[in-house]
Protein backbone atom coordinates (compact mmCIF):
# COMPACT_ATOMS: atom_id res chain seq x y z
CA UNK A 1 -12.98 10.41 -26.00
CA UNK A 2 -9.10 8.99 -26.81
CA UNK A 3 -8.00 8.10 -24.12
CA UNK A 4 -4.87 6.65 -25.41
CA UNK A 5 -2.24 8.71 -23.80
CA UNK A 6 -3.66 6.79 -20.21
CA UNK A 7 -2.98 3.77 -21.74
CA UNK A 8 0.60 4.71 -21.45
CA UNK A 9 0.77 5.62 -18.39
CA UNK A 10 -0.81 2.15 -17.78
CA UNK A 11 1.58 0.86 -19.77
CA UNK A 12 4.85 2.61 -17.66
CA UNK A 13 3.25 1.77 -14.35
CA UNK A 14 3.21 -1.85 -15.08
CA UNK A 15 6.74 -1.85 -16.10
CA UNK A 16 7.70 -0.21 -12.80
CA UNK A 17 5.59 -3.33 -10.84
CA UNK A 18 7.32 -5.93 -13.61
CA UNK A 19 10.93 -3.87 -11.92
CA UNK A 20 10.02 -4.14 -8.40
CA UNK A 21 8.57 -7.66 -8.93
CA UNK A 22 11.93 -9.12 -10.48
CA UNK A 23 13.70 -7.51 -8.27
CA UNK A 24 10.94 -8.23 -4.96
CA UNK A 25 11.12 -5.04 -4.20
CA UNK A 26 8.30 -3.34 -1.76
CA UNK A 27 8.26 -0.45 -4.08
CA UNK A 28 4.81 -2.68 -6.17
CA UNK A 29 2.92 -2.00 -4.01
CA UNK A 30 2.11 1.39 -4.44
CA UNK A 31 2.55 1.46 -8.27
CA UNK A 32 -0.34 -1.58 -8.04
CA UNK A 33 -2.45 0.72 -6.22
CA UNK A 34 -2.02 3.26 -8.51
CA UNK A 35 -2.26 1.62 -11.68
CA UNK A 36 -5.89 0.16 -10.27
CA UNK A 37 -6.62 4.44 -9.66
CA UNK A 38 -5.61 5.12 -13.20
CA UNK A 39 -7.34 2.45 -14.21
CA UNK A 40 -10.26 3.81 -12.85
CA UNK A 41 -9.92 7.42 -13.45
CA UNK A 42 -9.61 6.48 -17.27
CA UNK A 43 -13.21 4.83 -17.04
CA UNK A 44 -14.55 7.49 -15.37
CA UNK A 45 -13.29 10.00 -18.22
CA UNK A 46 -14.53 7.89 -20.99
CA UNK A 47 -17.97 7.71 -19.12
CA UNK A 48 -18.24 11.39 -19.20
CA UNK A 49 -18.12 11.42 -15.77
CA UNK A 50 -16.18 14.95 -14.68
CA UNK A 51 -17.15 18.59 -15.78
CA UNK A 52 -14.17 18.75 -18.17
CA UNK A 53 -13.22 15.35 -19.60
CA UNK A 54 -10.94 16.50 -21.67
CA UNK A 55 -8.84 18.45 -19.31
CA UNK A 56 -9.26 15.50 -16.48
CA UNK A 57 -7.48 13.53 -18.93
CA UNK A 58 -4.35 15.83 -19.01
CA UNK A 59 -4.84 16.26 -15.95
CA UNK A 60 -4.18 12.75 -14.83
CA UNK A 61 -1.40 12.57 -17.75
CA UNK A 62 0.08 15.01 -15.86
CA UNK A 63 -0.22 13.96 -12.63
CA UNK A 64 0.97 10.21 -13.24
CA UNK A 65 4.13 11.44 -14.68
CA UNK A 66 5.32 13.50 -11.86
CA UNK A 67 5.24 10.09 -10.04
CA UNK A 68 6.78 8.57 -12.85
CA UNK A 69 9.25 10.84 -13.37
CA UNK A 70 10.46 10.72 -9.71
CA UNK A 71 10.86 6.73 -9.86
CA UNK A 72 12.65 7.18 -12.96
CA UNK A 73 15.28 9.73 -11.22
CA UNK A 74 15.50 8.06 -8.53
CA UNK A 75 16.52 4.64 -10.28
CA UNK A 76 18.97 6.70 -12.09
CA UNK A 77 20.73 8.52 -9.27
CA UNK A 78 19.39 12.10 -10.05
CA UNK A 79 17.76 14.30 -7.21
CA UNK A 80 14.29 13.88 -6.52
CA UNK A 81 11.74 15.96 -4.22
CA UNK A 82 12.65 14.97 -0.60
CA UNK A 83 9.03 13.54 -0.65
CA UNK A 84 9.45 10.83 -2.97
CA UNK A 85 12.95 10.59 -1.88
CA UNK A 86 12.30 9.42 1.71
CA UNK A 87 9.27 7.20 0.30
CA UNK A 88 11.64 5.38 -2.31
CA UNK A 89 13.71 5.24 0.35
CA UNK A 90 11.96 2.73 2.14
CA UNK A 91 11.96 0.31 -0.37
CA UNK A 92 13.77 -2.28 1.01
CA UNK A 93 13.23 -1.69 5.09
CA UNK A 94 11.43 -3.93 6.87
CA UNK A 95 8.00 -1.30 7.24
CA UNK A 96 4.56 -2.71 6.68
CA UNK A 97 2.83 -3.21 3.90
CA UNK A 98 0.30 -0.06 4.54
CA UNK A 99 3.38 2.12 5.73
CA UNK A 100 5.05 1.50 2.05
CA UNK A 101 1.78 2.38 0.42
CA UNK A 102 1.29 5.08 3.02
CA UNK A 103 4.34 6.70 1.93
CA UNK A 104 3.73 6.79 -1.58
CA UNK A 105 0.03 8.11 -0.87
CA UNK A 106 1.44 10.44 1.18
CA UNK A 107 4.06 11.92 -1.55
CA UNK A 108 1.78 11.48 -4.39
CA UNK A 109 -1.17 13.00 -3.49
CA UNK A 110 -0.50 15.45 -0.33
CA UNK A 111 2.47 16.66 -3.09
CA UNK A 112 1.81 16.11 -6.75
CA UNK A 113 -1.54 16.41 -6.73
CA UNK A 114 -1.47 20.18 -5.46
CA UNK A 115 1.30 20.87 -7.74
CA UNK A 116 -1.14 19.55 -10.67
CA UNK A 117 -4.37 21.35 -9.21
CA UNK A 118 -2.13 24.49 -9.14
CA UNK A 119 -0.61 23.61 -13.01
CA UNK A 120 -4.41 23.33 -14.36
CA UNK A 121 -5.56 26.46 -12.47
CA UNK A 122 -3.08 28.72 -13.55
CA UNK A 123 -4.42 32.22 -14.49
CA UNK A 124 -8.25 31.40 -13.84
CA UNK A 125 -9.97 30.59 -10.38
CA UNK A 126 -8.91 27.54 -8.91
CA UNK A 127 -12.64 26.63 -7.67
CA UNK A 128 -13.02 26.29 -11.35
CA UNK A 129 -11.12 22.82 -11.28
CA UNK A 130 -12.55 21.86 -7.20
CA UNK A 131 -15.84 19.70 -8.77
CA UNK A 132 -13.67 17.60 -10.65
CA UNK A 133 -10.87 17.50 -8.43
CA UNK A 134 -12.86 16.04 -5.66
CA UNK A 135 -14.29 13.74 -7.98
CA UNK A 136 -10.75 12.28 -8.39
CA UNK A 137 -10.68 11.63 -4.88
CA UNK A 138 -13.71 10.24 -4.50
CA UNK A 139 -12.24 7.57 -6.39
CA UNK A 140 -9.33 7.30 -4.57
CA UNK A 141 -11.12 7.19 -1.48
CA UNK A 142 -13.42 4.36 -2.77
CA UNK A 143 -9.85 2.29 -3.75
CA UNK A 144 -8.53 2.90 -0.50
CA UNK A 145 -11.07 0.96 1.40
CA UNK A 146 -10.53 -1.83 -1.84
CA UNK A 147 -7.38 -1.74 -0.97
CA UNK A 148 -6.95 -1.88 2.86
CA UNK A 149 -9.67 -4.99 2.33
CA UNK A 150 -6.96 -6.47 -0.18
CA UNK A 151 -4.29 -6.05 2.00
CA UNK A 152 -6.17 -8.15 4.81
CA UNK A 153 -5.89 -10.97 2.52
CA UNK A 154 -1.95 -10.81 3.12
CA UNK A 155 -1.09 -8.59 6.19
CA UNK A 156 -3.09 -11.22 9.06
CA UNK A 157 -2.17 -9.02 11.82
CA UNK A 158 -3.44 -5.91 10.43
CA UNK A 159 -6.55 -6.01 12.09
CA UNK A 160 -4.69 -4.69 15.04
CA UNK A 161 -4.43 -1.54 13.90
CA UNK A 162 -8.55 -1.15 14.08
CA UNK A 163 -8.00 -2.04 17.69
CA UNK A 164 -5.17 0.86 18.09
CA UNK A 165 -7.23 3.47 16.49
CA UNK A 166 -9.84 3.07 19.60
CA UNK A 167 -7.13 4.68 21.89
CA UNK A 168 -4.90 6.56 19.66
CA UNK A 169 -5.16 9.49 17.36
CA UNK A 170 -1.50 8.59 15.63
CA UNK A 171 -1.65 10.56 11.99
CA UNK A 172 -0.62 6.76 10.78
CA UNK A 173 -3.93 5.44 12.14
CA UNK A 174 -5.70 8.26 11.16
CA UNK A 175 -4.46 8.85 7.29
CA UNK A 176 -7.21 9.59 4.98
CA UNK A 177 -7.92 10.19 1.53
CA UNK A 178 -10.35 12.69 2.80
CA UNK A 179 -7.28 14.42 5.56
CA UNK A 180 -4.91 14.48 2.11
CA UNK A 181 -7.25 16.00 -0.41
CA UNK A 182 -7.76 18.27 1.83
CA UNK A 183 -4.22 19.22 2.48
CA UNK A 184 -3.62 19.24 -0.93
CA UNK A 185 -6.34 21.75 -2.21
CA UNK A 186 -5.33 23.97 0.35
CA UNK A 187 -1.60 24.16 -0.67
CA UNK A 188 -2.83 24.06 -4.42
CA UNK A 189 -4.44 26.94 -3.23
CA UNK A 190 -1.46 28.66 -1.64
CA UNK A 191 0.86 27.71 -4.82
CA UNK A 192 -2.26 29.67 -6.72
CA UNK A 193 -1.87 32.95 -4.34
CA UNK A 194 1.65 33.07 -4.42
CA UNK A 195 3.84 35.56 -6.43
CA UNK A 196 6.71 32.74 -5.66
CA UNK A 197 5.45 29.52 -5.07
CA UNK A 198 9.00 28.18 -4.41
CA UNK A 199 8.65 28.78 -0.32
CA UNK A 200 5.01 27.27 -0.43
CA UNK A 201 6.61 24.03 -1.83
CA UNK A 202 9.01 23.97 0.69
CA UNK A 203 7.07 24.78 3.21
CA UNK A 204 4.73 21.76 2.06
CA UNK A 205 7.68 19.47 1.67
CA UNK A 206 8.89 19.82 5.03
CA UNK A 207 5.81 19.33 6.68
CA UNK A 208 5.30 15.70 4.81
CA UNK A 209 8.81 14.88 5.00
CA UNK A 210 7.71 15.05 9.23
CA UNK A 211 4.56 12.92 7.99
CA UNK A 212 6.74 10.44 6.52
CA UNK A 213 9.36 10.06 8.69
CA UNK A 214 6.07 9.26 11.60
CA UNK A 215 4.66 7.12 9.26
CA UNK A 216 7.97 5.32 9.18
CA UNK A 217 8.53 5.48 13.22
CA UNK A 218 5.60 6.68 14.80
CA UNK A 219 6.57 8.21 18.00
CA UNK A 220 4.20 6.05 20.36
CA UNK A 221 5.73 2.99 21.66
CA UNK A 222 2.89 0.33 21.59
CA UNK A 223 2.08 1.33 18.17
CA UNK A 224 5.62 0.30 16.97
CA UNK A 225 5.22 -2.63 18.56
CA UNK A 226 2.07 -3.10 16.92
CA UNK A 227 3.34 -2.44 13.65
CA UNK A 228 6.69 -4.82 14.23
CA UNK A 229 3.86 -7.52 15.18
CA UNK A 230 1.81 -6.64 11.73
CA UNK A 231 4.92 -6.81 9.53
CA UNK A 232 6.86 -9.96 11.51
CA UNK A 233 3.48 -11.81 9.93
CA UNK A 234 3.62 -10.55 6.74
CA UNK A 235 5.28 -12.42 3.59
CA UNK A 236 8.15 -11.40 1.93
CA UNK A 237 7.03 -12.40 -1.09
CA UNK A 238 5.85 -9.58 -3.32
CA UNK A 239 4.63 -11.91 -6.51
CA UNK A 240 2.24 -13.58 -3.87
CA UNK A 241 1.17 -10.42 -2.35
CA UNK A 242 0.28 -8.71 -5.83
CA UNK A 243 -1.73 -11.92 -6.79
CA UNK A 244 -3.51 -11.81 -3.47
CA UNK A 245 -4.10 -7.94 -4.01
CA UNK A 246 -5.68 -8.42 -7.72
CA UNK A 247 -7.92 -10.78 -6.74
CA UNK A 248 -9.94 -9.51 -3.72
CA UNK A 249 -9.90 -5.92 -5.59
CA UNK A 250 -11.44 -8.15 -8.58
CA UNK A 251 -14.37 -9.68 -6.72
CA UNK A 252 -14.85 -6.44 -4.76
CA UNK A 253 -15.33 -4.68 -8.08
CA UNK A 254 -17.54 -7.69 -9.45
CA UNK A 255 -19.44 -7.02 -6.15
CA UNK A 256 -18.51 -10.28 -4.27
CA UNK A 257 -16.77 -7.97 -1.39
């Protein structure tokens, strides 16, 4: 199968890392986590792996761009979701490394992804898509726990956070591909049902705006100071944290992890 129109999405994620690199901007961290999912998803469809290859690969297409698209609005001044605005937001504040990718997991999948489930179910029975859409989070799940292993390699103190989650059940802590795909089937779902799926978005939107903005400050003291400790550790420099990123995600995928 062509696969070519990933490639460009490839293509415009790396120039958003080359953007926040330049400019050492927090903002690569989540487009490096996605580009490694694309990446992946765009294997998977030329293995044959999904009930509908071709329509997985619009589907992603799709999908990408609404991330895309809101980085590219945003850059340029123009309204975005109030999602992805309080995500891109953040790009500069002094939040750790998992809140910035937190955020952008948070918008990105909890959001867009329902929207696209409800784009590619439209007039036929959205269980129709369910096989292949939690085959797309398998995957994302299975980079996740790549990625919170890569980010050990450059946030020292986050092993702290382990020792939190033995006496706290903060929605930080306990963030989950598995928690997210969930939420967003069920509000693909609603979008589906609707006759005007306008209040379901907002409806949506306001709850993970609330998400965020605990992700950001989570209400529980000793976690904040947890998470001050994690970041105060943490280097400012973006090129070296990419680097270190790549390469732990490399030998976990040659099977050295």
């Amino acid at each position: 199968m062509d696969t070519t129109p990933i490639n460009q999405v490839i293509k415009d994620i790396d120039a958003i890392i080359a953007e926040s690199l330049a400019q050492n901007n927090a903002l690569c961290l989540f487009a490096f986590i996605y580009k490694k999912t694309t990446e992946r998803i765009k294997k998977e469809i030329e293995l044959g792996a999904f009930e509908d290859n071709e329509r997985m690969l619009h589907f992603d297409v799709f999908f990408a761009n609404l991330y895309l698209d809101a980085y590219r609005r945003y850059k340029a001044g123009v309204p975005v979701s109030d999602v992805w605005r309080i995500a891109l937001d953040q790009s500069r504040t002094s939040l750790t490394f998992l809140q910035h990718i937190l955020l952008g997991m948070s918008a990105h999948i909890n959001y867009d992804l329902a929207i696209t489930t409800h784009h590619f179910a439209a007039g036929k029975d959205i269980n129709g898509i369910r096989a292949d859409f939690d085959r797309v989070n398998d995957i994302l799940a299975d980079l996740t726990r790549s990625m919170l292993n890569s980010l050990g390699g450059v946030s020292p103190c986050l092993f702290l956070l382990d020792w939190m989650g033995q006496t706290s059940d903060e929605r930080l802590i306990n963030f989950s591909i598995e928690k997210a795909r969930t939420q967003a089937f069920q509000t693909a779902t609603l979008l589906h049902l609707a006759p005007d799926p306008a209040p379901v978005l907002k409806t949506a939107s306001t709850v993970l705006v609330a998400l965020s903005e605990h992700i950001i400050q989570p209400k529980t003291w000793l976690l904040r100071q947890v998470l001050g400790l994690i970041q105060r550790f943490e280097t400012r420099d973006m090129q070296a944290v990419i680097r270190m990123m790549d390469a732990v995600i490399r030998m976990m995928d040659a099977g050295f992890g």
